[in-house]
C-alpha atoms as a PDB file:
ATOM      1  CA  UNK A   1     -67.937  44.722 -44.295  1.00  0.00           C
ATOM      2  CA  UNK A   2     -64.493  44.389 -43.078  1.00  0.00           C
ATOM      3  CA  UNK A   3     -62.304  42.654 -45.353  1.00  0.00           C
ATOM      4  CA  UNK A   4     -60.745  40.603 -42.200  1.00  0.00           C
ATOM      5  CA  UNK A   5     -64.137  39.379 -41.093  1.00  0.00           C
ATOM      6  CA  UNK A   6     -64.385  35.704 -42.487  1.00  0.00           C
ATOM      7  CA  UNK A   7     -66.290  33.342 -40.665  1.00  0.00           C
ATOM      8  CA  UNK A   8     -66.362  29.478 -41.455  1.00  0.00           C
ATOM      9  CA  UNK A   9     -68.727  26.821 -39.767  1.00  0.00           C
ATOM     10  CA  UNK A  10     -66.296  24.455 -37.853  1.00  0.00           C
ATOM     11  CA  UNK A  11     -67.497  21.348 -35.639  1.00  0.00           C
ATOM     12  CA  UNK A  12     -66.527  21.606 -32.249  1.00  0.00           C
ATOM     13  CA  UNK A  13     -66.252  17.271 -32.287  1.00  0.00           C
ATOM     14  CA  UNK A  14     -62.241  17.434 -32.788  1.00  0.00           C
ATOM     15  CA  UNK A  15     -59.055  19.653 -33.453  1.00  0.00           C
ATOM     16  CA  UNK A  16     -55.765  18.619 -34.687  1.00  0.00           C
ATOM     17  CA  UNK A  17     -53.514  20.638 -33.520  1.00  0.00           C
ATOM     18  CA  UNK A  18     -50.828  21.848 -36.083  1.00  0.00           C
ATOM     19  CA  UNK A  19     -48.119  22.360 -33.745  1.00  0.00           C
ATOM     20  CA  UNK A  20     -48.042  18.802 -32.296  1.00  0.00           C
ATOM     21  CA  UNK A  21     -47.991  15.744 -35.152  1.00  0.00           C
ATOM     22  CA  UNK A  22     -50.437  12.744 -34.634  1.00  0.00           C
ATOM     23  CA  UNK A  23     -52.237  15.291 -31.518  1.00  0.00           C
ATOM     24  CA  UNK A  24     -55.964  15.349 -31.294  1.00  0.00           C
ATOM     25  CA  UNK A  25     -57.691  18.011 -28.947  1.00  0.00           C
ATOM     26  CA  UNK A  26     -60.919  17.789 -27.441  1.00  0.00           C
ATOM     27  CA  UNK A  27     -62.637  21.470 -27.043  1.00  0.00           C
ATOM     28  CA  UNK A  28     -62.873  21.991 -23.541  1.00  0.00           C
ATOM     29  CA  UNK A  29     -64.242  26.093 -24.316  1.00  0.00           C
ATOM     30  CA  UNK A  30     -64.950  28.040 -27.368  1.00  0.00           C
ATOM     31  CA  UNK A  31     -65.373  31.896 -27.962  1.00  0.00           C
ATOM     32  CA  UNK A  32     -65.937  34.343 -30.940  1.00  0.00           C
ATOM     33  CA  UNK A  33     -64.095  37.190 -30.872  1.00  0.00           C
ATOM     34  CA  UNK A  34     -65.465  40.828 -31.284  1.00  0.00           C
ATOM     35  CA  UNK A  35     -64.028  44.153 -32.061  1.00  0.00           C
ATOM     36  CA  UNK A  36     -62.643  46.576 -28.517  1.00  0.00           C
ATOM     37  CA  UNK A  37     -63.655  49.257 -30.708  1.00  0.00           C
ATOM     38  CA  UNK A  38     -63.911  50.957 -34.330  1.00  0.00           C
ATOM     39  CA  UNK A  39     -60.095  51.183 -34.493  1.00  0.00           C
ATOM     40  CA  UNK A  40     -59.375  47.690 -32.705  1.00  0.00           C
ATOM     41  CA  UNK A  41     -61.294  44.820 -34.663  1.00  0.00           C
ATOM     42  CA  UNK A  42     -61.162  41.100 -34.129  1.00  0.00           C
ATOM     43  CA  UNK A  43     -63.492  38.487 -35.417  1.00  0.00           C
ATOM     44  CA  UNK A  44     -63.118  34.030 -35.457  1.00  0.00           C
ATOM     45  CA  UNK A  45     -63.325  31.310 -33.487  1.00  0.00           C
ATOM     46  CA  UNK A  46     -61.050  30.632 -30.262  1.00  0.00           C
ATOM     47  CA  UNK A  47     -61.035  27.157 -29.002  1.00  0.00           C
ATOM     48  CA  UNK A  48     -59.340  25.610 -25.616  1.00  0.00           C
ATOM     49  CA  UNK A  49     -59.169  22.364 -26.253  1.00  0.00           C
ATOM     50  CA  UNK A  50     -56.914  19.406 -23.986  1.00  0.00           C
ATOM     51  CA  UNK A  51     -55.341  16.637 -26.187  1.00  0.00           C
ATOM     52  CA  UNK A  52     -55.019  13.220 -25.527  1.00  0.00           C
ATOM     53  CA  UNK A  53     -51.936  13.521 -23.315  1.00  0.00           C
ATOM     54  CA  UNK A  54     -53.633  16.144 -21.113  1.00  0.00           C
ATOM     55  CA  UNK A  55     -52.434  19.104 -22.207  1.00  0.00           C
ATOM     56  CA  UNK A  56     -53.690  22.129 -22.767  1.00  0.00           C
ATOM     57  CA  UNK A  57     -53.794  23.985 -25.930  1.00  0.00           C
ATOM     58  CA  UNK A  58     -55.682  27.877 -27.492  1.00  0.00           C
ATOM     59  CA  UNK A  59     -56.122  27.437 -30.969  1.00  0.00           C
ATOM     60  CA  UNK A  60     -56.993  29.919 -33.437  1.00  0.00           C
ATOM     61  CA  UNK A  61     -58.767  28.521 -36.864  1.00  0.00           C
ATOM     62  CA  UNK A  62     -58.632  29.575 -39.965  1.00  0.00           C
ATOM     63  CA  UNK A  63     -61.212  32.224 -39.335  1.00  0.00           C
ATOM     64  CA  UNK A  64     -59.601  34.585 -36.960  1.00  0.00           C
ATOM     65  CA  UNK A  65     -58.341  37.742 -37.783  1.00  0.00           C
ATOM     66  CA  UNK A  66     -57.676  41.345 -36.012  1.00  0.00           C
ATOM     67  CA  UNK A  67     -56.368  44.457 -36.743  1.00  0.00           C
ATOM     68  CA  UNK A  68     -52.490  44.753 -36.791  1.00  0.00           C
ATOM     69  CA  UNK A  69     -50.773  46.316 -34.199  1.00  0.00           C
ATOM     70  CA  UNK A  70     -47.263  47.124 -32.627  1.00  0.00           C
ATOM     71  CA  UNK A  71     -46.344  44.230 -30.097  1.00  0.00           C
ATOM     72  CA  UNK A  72     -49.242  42.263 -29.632  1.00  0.00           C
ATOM     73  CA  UNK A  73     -50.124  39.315 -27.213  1.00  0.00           C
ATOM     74  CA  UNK A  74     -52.337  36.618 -26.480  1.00  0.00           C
ATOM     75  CA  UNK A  75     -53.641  36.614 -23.371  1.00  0.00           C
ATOM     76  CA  UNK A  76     -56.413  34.415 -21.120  1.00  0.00           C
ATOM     77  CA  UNK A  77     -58.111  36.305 -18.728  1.00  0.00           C
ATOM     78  CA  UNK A  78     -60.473  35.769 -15.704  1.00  0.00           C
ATOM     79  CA  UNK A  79     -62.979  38.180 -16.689  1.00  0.00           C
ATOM     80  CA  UNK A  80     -65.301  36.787 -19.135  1.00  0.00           C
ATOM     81  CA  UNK A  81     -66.397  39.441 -20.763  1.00  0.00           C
ATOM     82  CA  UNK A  82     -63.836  42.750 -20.467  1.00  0.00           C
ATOM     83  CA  UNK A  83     -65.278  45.622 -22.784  1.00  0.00           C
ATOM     84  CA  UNK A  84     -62.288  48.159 -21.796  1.00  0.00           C
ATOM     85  CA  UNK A  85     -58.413  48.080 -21.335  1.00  0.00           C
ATOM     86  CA  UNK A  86     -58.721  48.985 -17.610  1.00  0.00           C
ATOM     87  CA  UNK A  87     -61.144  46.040 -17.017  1.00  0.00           C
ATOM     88  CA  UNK A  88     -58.505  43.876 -18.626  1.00  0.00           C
ATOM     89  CA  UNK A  89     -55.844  45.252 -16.495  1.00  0.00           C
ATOM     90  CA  UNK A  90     -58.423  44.931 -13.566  1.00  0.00           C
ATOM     91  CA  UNK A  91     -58.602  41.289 -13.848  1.00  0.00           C
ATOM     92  CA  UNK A  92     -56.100  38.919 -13.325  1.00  0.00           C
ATOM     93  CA  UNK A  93     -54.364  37.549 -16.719  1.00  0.00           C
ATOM     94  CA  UNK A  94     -51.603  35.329 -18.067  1.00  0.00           C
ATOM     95  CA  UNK A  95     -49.550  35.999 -21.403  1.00  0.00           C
ATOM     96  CA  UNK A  96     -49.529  33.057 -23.668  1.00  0.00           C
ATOM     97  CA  UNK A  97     -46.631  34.973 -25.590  1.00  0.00           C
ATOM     98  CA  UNK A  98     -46.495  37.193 -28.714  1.00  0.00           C
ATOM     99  CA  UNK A  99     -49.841  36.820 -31.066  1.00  0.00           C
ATOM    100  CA  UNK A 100     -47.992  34.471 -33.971  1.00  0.00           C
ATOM    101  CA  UNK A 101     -49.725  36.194 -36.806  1.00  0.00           C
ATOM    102  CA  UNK A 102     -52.894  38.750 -37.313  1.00  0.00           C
ATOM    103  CA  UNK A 103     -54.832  36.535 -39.219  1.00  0.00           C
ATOM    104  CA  UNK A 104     -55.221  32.621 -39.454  1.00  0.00           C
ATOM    105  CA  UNK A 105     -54.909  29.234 -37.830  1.00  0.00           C
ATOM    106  CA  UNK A 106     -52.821  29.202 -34.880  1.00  0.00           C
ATOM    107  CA  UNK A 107     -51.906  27.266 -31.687  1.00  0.00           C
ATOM    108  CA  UNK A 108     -50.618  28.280 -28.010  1.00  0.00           C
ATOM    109  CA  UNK A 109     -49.487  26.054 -25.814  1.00  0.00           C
ATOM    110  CA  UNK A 110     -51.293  26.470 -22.018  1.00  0.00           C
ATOM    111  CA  UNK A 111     -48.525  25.886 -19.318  1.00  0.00           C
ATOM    112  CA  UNK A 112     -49.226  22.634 -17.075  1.00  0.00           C
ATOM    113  CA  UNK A 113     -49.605  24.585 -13.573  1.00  0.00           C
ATOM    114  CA  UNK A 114     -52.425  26.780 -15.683  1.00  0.00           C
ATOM    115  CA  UNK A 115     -56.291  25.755 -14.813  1.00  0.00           C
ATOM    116  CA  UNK A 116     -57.782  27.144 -18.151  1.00  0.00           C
ATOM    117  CA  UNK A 117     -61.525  26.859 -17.041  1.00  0.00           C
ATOM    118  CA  UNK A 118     -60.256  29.732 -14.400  1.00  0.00           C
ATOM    119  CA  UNK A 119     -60.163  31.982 -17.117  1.00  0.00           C
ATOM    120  CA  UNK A 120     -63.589  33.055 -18.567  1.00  0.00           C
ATOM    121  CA  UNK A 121     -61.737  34.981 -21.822  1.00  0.00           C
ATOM    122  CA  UNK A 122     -59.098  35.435 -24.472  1.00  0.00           C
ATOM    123  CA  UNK A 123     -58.080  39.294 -25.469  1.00  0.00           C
ATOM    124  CA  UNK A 124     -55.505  39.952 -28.026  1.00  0.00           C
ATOM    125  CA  UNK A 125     -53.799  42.668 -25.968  1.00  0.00           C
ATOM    126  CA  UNK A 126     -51.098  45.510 -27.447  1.00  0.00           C
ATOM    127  CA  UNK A 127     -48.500  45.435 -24.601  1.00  0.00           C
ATOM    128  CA  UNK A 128     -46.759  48.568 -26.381  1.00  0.00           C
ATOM    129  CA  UNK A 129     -49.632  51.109 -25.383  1.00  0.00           C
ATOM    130  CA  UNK A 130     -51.760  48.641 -23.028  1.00  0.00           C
ATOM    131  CA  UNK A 131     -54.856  48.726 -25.353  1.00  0.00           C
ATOM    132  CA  UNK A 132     -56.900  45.815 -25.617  1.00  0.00           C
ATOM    133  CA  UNK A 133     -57.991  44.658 -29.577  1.00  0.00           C
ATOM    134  CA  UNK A 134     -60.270  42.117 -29.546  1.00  0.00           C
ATOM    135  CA  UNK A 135     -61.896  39.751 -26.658  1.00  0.00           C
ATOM    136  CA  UNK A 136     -63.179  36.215 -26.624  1.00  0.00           C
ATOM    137  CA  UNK A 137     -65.429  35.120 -24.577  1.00  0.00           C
ATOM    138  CA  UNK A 138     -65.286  31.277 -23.577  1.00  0.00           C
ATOM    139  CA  UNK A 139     -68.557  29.171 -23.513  1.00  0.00           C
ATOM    140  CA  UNK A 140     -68.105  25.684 -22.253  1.00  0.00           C
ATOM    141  CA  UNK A 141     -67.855  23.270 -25.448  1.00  0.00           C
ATOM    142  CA  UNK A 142     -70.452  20.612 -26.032  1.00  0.00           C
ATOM    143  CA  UNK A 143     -70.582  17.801 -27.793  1.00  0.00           C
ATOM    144  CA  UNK A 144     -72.538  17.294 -31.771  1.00  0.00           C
END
């Protein structure tokens, strides 16, 4: 077993986001994210979610973790499922800035003029040597 693969059961009912006091999020999309490869591992949950004020947030829960790396990024992509670096590259993509930490809870803020169900995926991406680490692909969220 990896020691960074640690899954916890989470409802997909409501987030608070961390970065935004008194801020709760409805999931709009969820994904689980899987390794690129044996040297490029990523496992958790990823969750788009819109708060109350309409906008947009990617939140990572406690669960996520991948393998560090030199200069790495969080990026949504419109491929839902890309298995390789070139089909990331091959697709069209927006950086959500630098990945905040390799392991835990974390939030990104979506920019306003961004339609996040256009993207089918998140990919933690090393912009140093263009090698994708882990992808996430989004399901649409339902209610429980």
């Amino acid at each position: 077993m990896r020691p960074f693969a640690l899954f916890i059961a989470m409802s997909a009912a409501a987030l608070t986001l961390p970065v935004v006091a008194d801020t709760v999020a409805t999931p709009i999309a969820t994904g689980q994210f899987v390794d690129a490869d044996q040297r490029h591992q990523g496992a958790g949950t990823a969750t788009l979610a819109q708060s109350d004020d309409g906008r947009t947030f990617l939140q990572f829960v406690e669960d996520f973790a991948v393998t560090p790396g030199p200069d790495l990024e969080v990026w949504l992509v419109v491929d839902d499922a890309p298995a390789t670096s070139a089909a990331v590259l091959e697709s069209e993509y927006l950086s959500l800035g630098p990945l905040q930490s390799p392991e835990g809870a974390q939030t990104y803020e979506v920019p306003s003029s961004v339609i996040a169900s256009d993207y089918g995926s998140v990919v933690i991406w090393c912009e140093d040597f263009s090698v994708l680490f882990s992808v996430a692909t989004f399901t649409p969220a339902t209610d429980s």
